[in-house]
Structures are given as C-alpha cells and as structure tokens.
Protein backbone atom coordinates (compact mmCIF):
# COMPACT_ATOMS: atom_id res chain seq x y z
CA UNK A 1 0.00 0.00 0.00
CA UNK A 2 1.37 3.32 -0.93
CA UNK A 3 0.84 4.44 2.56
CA UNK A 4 2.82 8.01 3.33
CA UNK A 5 4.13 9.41 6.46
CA UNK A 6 2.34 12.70 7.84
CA UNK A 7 4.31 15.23 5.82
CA UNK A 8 4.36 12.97 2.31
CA UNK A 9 8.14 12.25 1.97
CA UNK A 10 7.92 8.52 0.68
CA UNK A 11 8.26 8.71 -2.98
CA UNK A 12 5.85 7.03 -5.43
CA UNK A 13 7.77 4.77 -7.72
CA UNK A 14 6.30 6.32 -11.20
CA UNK A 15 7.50 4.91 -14.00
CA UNK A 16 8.52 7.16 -17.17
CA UNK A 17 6.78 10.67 -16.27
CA UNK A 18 7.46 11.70 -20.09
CA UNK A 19 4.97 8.79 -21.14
CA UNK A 20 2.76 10.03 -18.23
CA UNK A 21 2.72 13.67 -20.18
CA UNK A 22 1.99 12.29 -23.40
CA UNK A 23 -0.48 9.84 -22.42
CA UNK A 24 -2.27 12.82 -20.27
CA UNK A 25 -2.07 15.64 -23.03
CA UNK A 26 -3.43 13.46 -25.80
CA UNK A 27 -6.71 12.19 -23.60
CA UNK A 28 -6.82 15.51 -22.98
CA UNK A 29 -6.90 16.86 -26.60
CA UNK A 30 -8.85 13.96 -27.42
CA UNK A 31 -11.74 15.45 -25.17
CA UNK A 32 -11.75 18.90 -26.18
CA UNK A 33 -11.36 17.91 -29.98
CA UNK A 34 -15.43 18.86 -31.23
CA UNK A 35 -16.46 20.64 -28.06
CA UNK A 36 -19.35 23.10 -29.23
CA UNK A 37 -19.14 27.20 -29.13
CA UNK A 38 -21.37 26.59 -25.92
CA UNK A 39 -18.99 24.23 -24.30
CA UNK A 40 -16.00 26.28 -24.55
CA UNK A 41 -18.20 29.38 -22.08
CA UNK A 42 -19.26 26.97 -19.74
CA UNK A 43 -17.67 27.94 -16.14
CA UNK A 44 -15.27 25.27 -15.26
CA UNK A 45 -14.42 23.79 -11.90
CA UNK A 46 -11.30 25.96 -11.93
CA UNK A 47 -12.66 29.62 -9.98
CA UNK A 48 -13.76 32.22 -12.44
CA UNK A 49 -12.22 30.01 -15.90
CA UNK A 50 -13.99 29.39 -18.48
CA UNK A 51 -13.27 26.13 -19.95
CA UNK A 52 -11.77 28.03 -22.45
CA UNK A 53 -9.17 29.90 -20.10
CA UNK A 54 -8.24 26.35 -19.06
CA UNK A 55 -7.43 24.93 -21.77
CA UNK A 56 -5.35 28.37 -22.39
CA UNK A 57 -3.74 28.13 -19.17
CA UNK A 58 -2.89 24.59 -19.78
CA UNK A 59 -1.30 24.74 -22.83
CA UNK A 60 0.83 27.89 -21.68
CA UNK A 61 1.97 25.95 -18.47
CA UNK A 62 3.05 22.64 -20.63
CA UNK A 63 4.85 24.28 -23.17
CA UNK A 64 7.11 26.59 -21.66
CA UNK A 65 10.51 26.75 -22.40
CA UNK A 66 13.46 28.51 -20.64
CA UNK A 67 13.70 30.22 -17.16
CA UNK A 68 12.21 33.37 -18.78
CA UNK A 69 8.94 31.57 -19.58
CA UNK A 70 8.93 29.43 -16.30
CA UNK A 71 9.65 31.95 -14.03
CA UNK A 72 8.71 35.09 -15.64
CA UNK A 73 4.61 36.87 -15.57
CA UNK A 74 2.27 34.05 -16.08
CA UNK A 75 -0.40 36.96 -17.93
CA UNK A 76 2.53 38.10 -20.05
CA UNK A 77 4.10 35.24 -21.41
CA UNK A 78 0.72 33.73 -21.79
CA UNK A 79 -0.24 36.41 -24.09
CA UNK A 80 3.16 36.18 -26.07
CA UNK A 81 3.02 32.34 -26.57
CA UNK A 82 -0.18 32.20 -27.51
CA UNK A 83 0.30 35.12 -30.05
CA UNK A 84 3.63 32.81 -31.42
CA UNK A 85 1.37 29.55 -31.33
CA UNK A 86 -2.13 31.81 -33.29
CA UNK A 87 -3.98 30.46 -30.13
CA UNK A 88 -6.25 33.30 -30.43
CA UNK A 89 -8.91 31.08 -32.29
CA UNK A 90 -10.67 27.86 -30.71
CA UNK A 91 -8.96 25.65 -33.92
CA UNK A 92 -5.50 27.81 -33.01
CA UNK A 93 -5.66 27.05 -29.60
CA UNK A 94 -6.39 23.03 -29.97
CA UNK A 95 -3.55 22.73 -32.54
CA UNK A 96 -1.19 24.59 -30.26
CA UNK A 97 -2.54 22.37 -26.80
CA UNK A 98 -1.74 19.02 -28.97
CA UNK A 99 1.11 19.81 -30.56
CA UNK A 100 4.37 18.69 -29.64
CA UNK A 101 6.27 20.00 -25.67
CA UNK A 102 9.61 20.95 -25.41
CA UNK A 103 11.47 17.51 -24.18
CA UNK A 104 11.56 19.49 -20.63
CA UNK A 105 8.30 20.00 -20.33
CA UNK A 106 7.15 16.62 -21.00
CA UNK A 107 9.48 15.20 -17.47
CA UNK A 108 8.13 17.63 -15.25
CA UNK A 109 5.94 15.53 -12.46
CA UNK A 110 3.86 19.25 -12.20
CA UNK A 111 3.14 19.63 -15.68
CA UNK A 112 1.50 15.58 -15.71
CA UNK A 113 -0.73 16.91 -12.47
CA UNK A 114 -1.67 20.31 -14.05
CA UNK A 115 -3.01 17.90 -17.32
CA UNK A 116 -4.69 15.69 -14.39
CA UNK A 117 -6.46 18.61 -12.65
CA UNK A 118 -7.45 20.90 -15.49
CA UNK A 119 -8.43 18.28 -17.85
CA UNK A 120 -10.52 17.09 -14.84
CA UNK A 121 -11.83 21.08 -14.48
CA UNK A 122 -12.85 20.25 -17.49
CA UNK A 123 -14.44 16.89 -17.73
CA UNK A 124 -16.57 17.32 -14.35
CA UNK A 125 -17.85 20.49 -16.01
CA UNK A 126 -19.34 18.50 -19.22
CA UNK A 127 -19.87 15.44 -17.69
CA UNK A 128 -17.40 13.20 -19.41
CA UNK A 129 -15.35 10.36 -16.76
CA UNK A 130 -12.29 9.45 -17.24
CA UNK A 131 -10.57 6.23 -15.48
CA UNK A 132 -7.26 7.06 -15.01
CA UNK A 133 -4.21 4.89 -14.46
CA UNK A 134 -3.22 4.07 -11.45
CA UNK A 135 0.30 4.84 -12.05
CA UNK A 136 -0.44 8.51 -12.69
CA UNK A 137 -3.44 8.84 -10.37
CA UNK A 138 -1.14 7.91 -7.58
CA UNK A 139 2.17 9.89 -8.25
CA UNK A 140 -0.59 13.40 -8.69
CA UNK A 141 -1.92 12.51 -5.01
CA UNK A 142 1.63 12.20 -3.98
CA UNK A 143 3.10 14.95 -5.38
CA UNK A 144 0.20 17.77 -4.36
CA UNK A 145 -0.47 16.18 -0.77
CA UNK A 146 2.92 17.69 0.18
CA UNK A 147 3.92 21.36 1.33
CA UNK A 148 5.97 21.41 -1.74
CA UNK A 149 2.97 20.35 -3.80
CA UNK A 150 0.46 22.49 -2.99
CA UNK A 151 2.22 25.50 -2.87
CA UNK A 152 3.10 25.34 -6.62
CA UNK A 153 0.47 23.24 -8.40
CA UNK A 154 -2.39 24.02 -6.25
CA UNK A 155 -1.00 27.49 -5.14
CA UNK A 156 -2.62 27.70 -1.79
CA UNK A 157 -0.54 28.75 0.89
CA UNK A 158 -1.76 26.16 3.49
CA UNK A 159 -3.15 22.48 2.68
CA UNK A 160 -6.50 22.04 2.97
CA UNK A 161 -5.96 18.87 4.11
CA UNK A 162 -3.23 19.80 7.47
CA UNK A 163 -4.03 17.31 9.98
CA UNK A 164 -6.18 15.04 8.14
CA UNK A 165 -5.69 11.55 6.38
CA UNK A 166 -6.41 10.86 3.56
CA UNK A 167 -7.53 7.17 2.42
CA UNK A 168 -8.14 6.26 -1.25
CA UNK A 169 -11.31 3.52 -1.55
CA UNK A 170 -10.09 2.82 -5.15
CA UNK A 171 -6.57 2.35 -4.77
CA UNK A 172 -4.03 1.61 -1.89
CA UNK A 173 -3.14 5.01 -1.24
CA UNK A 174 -2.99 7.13 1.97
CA UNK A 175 -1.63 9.82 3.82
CA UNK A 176 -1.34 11.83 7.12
CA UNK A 177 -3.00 11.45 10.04
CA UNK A 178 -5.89 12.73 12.14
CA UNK A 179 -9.64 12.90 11.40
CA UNK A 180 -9.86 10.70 7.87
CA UNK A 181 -11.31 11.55 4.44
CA UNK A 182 -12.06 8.81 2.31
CA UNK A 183 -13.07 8.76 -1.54
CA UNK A 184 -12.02 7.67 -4.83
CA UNK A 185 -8.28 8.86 -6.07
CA UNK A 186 -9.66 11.31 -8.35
CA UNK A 187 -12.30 13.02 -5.72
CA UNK A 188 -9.48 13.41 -3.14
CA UNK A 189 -6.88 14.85 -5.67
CA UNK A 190 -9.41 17.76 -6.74
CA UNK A 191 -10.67 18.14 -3.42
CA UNK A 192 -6.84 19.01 -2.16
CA UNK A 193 -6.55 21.05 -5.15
CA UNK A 194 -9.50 23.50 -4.06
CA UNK A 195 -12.89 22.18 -5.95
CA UNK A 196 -15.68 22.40 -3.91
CA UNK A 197 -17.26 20.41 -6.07
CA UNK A 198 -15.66 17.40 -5.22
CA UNK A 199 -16.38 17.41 -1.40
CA UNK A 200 -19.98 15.76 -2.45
CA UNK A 201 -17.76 12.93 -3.45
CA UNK A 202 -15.75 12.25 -0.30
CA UNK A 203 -17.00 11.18 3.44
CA UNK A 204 -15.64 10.77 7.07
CA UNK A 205 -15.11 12.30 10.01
CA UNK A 206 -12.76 14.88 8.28
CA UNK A 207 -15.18 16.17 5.79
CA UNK A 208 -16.50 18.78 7.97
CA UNK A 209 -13.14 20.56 8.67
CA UNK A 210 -12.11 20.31 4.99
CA UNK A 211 -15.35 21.87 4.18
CA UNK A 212 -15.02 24.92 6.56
CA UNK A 213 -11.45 25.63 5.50
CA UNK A 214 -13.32 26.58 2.00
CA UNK A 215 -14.31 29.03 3.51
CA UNK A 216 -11.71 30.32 5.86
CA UNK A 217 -8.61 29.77 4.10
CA UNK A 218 -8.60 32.07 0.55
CA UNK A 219 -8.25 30.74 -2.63
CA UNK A 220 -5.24 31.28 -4.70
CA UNK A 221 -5.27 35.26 -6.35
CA UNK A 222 -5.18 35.70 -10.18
CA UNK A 223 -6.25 32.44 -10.58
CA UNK A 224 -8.73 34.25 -13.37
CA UNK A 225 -6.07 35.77 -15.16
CA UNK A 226 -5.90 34.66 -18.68
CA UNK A 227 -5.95 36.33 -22.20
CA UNK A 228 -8.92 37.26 -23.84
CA UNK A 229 -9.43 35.29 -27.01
CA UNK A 230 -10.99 35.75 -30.45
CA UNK A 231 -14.55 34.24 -31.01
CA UNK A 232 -14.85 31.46 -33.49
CA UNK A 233 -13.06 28.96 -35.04
C-alpha cells in the first residue's frame, strides 16, 4: 500500500513521467477535440475560468521553455506564446494544446498533475469520466499532498488537508494522520486542489473541517487571469 508518512516524503515509484505527459495531453486533446461554441463558455471547476481559459492556461503551463517563460509573468508570457502559437482562435488554440512540448516539459511531475487537474476542471464540467491509471493517479496525489505540492500546483498557501488523512477507496493510497477523508483517487486529488465540487464525493469524520477551511482559508489570487481570445473557429 502506498501508505505516506504525515508530511508525504515517501516517494511514489512512477514509472517514465514523459509517457505520463503524453499519455495525459493526448486524452486531454482527445476530449476537447469537437467541443461546441457553448462548451468552450461553460464555467469550469477551476474559480472564475472558463473552460476556455483552461485549456489556455494549460497549454501555456506545458509548453514553456526557458527560465524566462517558467519563471517570468504568467499573464505576459501567456499572451506572447499564444500570439507565437495563433492560439487566439478555438482551432489555433487546440492545434497549439496538442502539438508537440519541449522535451523538458514533458518530465516535469507538475506539468502531468496540471493535465490531471485541469483536464478534470474540465471533464466534471461537461460530464465526461475518465478512469485514469493508477500509475499517474497515484504519483498526482503524492506529489500535491505535500507542502511542496500544494504550494506550486495548487497554489494555496496552506493544505486544505493539514491534519487530516487521507484514504483512497479505489486504490491503496494514503496519507497523514488525524480525522480521515475517504473517496475515490480522483475526488481526493481535486478536493486538495481547491474544488468544492468534489467534497460531495468524499465522506468521514474529516469532511466537515475540509469543508469549513473553503471558507476560511482564501483561494489562490489571479487564478482568473488569462488572455482574452478571439470568437470562433
């Protein structure tokens, strides 16, 4: 059982993350390949993003290249990759999500749980499941459990899960201690990453607390911030 101590040092043997990226970024293009006009407005589970703004946030965060890019303004170099990649359309943007990451990108254990999360944003929001493998499930609950984790993929500056423990019901996975939370991988993973709407998924003792700390702790600022694109195709 992958079974973690309180502050989630064990690490999950993951196999190739590259293959993780691919495998990730294709379902992921696979699923917003056809969406309607409609589809692309429809709020996502992401606060304030349009499913739209996700997909542009997505692509922006898996193909950056460089320190510049990495490190530099999120809004600007948004806006300037997207201008290089003609992202300003929906048929722009898709092409430039699916297309080929720099050979960086694609080993980066964030960039596999930012596909995980957002393309979950996403799917919850039209109602589209997704079984995930195991492999990959397990090294995104590993990885944004910890301190390190959830200040930069989930960007809060405390866990919403301090003090609790966490207990997968569809694979052997756990961590921390305290008051427990139970629920399939995928529930628990967006729940730590800040959707409410995953909390109707999960039960146990440490629900409650969880649940209040929606509402104490504040979500991550600029969270919203993404460049206005074109209508159409």
């Amino acid at each position: 059982m992958y079974n973690t101590n309180p502050v989630g040092r064990y690490v999950v043997r993951n196999g190739n993350v590259a293959k993780m990226f691919e495998d990730e970024q294709e379902s992921f293009a696979n699923l917003i390949n056809g969406f309607t006009p409609e589809q692309w407005e429809l709020p996502s589970l992401c606060p304030q993003w349009t499913v739209r703004e996700v997909v542009l946030h997505t692509a922006f965060h898996t193909h950056r290249a460089g320190l510049k890019e990495t490190l530099g303004s999120t809004e600007k170099y948004t806006a300037l990759l997207s201008e290089r990649a003609h992202a300003e359309t929906i048929n722009g943007l898709v092409a430039w999500f699916e297309s080929p990451a720099p050979a960086n990108a694609r080993r980066l254990k964030i960039n596999v749980c930012e596909l995980v999360i957002h393309q979950q944003d996403v799917r919850r929001t039209v109602g589209s499941t997704r079984d995930y493998p195991e492999a990959t499930m397990l090294m995104c609950l590993q990885k944004c459990a910890g301190v390190m984790g959830n200040t930069f993929i989930i960007g809060r500056k405390r866990r919403l899960a301090r003090g609790l423990r966490l207990v997968a019901t569809d694979m052997s996975w756990s961590i921390g201690r305290g008051p427990e939370i139970s629920g399939t991988g995928e529930a628990l993973l967006m729940a730590i990453a800040g959707r409410s709407a995953a909390l109707a998924d999960l039960a146990g003792p440490g629900l409650t607390i969880m649940s209040k700390r929606y509402e104490t702790d504040p979500a991550p600022s600029g969270r919203a911030t993404a460049t206005p694109l074109m209508q159409g195709p």
